[in-house]
C-alpha atoms as a PDB file:
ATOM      1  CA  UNK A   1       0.000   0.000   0.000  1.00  0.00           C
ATOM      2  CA  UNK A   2       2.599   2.570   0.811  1.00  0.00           C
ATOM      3  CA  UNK A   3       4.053   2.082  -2.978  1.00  0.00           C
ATOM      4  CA  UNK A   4       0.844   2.937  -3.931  1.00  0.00           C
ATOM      5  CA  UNK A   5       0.872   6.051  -1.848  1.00  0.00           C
ATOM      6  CA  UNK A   6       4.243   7.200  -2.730  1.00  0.00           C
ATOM      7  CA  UNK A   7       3.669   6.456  -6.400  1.00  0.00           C
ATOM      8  CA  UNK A   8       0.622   8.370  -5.925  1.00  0.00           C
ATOM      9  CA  UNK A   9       2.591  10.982  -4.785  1.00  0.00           C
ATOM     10  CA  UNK A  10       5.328  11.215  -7.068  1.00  0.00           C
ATOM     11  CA  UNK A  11       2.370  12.028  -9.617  1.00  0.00           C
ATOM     12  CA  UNK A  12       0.853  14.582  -7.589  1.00  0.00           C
ATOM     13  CA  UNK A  13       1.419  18.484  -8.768  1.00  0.00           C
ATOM     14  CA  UNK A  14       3.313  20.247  -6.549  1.00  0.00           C
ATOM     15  CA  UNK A  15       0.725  22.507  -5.821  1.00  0.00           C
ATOM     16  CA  UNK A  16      -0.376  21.063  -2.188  1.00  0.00           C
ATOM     17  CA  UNK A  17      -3.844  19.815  -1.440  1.00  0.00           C
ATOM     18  CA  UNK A  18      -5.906  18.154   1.254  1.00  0.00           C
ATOM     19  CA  UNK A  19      -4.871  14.878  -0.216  1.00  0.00           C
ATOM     20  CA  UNK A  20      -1.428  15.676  -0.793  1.00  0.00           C
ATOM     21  CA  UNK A  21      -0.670  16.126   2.551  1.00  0.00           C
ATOM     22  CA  UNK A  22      -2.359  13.229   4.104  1.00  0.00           C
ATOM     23  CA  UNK A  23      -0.642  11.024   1.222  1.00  0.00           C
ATOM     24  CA  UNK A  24       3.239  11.774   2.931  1.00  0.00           C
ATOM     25  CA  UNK A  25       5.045   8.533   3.064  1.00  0.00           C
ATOM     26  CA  UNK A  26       6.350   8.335   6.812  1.00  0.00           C
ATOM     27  CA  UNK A  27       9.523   6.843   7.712  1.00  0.00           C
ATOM     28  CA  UNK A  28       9.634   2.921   7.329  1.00  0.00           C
ATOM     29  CA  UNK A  29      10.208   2.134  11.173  1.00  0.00           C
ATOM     30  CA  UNK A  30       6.668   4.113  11.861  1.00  0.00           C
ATOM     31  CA  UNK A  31       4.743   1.328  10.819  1.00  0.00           C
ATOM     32  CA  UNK A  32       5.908  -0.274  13.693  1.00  0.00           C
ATOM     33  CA  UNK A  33       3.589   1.210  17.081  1.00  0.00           C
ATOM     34  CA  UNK A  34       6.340   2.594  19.370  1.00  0.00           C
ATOM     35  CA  UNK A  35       5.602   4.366  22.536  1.00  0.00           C
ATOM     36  CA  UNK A  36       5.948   7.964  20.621  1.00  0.00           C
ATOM     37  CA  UNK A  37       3.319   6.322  18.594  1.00  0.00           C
ATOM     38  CA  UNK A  38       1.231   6.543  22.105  1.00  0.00           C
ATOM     39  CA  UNK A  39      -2.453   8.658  21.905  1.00  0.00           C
ATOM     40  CA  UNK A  40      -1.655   9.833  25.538  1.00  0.00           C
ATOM     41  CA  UNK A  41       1.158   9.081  27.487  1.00  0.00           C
ATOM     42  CA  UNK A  42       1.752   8.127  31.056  1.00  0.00           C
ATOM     43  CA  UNK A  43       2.495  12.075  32.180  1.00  0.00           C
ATOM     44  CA  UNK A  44      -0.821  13.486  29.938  1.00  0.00           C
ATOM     45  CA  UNK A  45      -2.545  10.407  31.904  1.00  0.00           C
ATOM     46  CA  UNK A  46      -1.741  11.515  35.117  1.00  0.00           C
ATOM     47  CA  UNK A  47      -1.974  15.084  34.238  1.00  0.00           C
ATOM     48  CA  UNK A  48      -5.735  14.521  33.278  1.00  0.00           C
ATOM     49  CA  UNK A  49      -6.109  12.594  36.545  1.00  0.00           C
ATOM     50  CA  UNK A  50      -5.037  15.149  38.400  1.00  0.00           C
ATOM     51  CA  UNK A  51      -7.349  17.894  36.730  1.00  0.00           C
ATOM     52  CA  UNK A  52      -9.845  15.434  37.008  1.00  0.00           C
ATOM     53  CA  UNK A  53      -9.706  15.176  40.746  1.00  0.00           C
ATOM     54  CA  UNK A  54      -9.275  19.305  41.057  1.00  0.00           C
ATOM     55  CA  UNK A  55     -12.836  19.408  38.865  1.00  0.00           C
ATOM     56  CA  UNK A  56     -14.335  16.881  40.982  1.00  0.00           C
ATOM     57  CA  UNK A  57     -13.699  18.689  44.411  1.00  0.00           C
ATOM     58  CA  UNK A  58     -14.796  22.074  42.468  1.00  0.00           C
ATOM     59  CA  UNK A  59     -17.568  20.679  41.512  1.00  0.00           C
ATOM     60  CA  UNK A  60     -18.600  19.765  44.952  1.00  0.00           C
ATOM     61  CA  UNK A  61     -17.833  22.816  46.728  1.00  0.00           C
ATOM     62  CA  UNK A  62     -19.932  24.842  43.645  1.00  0.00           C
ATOM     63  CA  UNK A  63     -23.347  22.714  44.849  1.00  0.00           C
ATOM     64  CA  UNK A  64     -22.459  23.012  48.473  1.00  0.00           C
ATOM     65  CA  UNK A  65     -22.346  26.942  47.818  1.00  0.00           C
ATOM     66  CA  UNK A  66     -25.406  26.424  44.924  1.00  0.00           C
ATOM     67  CA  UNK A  67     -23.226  28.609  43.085  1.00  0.00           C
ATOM     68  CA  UNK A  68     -24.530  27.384  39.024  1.00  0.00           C
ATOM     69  CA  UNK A  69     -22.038  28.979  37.464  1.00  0.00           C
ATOM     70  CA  UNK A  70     -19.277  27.578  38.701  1.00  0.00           C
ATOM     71  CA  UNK A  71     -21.069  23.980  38.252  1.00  0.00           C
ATOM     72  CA  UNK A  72     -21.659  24.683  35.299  1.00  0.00           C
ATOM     73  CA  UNK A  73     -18.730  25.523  34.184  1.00  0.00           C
ATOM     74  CA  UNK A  74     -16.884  22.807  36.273  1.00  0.00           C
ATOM     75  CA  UNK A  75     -19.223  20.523  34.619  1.00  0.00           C
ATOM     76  CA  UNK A  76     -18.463  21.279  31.182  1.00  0.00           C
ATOM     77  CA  UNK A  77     -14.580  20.902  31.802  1.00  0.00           C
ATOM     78  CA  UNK A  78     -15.307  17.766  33.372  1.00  0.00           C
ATOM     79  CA  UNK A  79     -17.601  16.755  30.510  1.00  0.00           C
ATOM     80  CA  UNK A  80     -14.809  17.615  27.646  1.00  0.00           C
ATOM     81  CA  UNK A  81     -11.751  16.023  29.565  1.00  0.00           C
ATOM     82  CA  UNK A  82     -13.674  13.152  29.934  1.00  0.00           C
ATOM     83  CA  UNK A  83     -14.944  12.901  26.233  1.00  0.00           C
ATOM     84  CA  UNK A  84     -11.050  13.221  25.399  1.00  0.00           C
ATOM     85  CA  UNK A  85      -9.896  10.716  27.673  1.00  0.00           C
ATOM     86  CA  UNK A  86     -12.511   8.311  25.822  1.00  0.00           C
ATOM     87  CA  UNK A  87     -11.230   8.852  22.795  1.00  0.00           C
ATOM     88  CA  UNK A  88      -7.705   8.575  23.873  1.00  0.00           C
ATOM     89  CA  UNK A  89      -7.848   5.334  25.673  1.00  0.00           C
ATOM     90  CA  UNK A  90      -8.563   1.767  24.743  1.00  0.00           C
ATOM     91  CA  UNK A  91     -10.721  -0.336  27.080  1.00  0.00           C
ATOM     92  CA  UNK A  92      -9.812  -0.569  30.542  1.00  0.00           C
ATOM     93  CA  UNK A  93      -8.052   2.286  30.349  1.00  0.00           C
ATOM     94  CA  UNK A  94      -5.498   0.958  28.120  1.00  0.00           C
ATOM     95  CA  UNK A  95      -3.144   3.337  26.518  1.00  0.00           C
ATOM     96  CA  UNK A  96      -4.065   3.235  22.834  1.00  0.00           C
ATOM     97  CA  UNK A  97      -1.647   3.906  19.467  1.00  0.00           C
ATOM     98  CA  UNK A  98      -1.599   5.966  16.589  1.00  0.00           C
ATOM     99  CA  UNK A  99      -2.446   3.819  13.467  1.00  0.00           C
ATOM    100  CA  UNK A 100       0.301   3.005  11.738  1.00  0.00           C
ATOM    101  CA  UNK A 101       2.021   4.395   8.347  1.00  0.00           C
ATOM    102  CA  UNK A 102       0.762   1.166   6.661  1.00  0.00           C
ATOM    103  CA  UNK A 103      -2.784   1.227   8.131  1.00  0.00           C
ATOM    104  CA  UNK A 104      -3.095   4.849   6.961  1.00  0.00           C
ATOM    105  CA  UNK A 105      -1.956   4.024   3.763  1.00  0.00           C
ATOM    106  CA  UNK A 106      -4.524   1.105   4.151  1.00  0.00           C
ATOM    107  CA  UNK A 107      -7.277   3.068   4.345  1.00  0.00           C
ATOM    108  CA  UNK A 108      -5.948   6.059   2.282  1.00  0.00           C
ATOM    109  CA  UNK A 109      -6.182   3.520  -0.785  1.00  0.00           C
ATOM    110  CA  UNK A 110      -9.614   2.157   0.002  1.00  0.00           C
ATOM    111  CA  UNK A 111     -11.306   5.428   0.377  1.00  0.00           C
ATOM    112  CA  UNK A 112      -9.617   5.848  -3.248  1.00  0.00           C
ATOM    113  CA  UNK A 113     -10.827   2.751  -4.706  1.00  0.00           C
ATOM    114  CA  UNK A 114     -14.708   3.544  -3.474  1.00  0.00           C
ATOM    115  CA  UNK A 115     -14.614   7.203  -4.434  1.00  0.00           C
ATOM    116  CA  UNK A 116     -13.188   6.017  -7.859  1.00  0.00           C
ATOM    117  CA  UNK A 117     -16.359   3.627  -8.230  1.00  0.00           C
ATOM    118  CA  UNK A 118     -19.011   6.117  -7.017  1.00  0.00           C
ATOM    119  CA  UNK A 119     -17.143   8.915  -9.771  1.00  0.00           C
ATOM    120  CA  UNK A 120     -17.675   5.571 -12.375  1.00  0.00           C
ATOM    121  CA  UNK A 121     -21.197   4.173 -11.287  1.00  0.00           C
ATOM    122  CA  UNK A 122     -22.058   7.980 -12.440  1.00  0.00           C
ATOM    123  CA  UNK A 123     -20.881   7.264 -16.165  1.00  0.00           C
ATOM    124  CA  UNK A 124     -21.270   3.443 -15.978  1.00  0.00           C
ATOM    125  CA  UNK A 125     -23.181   1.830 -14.259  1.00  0.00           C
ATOM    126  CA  UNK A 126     -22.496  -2.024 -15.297  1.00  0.00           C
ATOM    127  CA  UNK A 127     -18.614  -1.238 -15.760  1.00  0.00           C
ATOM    128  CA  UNK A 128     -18.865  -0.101 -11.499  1.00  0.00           C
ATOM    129  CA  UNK A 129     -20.942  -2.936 -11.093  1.00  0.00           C
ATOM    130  CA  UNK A 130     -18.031  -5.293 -12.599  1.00  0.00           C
ATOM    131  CA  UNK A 131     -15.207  -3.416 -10.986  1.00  0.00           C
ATOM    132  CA  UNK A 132     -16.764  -3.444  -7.414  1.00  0.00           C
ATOM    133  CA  UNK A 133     -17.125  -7.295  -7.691  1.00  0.00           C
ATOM    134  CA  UNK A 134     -13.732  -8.061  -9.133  1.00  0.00           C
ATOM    135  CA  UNK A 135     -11.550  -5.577  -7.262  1.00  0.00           C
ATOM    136  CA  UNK A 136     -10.681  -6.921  -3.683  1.00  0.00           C
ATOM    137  CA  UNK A 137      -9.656  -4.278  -0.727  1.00  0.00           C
ATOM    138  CA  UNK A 138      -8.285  -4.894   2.790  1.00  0.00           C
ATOM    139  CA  UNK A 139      -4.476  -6.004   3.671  1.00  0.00           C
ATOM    140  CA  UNK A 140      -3.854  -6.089   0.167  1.00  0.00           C
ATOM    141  CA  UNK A 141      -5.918  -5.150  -2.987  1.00  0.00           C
ATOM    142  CA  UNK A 142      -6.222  -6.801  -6.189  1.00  0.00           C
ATOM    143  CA  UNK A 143      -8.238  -6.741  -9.271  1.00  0.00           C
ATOM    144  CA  UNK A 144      -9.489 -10.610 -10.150  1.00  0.00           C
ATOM    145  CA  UNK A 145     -11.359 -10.457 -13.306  1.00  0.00           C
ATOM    146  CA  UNK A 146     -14.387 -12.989 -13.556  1.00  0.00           C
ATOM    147  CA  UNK A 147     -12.893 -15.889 -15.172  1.00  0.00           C
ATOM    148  CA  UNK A 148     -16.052 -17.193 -16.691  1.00  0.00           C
ATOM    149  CA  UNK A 149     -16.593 -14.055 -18.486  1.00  0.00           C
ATOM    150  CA  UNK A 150     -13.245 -12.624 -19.979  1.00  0.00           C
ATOM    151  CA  UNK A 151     -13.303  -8.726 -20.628  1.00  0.00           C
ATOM    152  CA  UNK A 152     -11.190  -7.729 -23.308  1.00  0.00           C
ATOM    153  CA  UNK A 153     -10.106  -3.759 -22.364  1.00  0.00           C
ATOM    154  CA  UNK A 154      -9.822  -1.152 -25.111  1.00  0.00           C
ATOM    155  CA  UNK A 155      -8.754   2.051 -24.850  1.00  0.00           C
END
């Protein structure tokens, strides 16, 4: 997949674009998860913690005084950090990775294969049709035509 990309890339103008940017070929050792690879790390853990507890104990002296605003806006700091934190950790609290080069790459090409099909269903409908069944996406893509019904290409 990442030849793909960088071929993909190598075509590109060099006027920069949405794609163009997400389509950079990282380093080769980033498709390996390494702990700078890490959503949150054990200090931004422990820092959130921390506010956590702080918003917690603000949030309880703010009702004992039945002062709203300061509720309120205790409970809409303790609402976002906690909405981060979600999306930051794996289950159980698990610290979770950035996706890899290769999985971005991955899914990079797929969204490229589908948005291809959708730009050719609007031209041809029966040539999408036979495209969507004979390419394969996932791990590794491939185009297997139908071997009981040859196509013979012209262009």
């Amino acid at each position: 997949m990442l030849d793909l990309v960088s071929h993909a890339q190598k075509r590109m103008s060099s006027s920069a674009s949405v794609h163009s940017i997400t389509l950079v070929e990282p380093p080769a050792h980033a498709s390996r998860p390494s702990s700078a690879d890490v959503l949150l790390d054990a200090k931004a853990r422990e820092a959130y913690k921390q506010r956590l507890r702080e918003l917690r104990d603000e949030l309880e002296e703010a009702h004992s005084f039945n002062d709203l605003g300061r509720v309120d806006k205790a409970q809409q700091e303790l609402d976002f950090i906690s909405a981060e934190l979600t999306r930051r950790l794996g289950l159980g609290g698990r610290a979770r990775n950035a996706s890899s080069s290769a999985e971005r790459a991955r899914v990079n090409v797929v969204k490229g294969i589908k948005a291809a099909l959708v730009k050719i269903a609007e031209h041809s409908p029966l040539l999408e049709h036979y495209l969507a069944t004979t390419i394969t996406t996932g791990v590794f893509c491939s185009y297997t035509p139908h071997p009981f019904t040859p196509i013979s290409w012209e262009f």
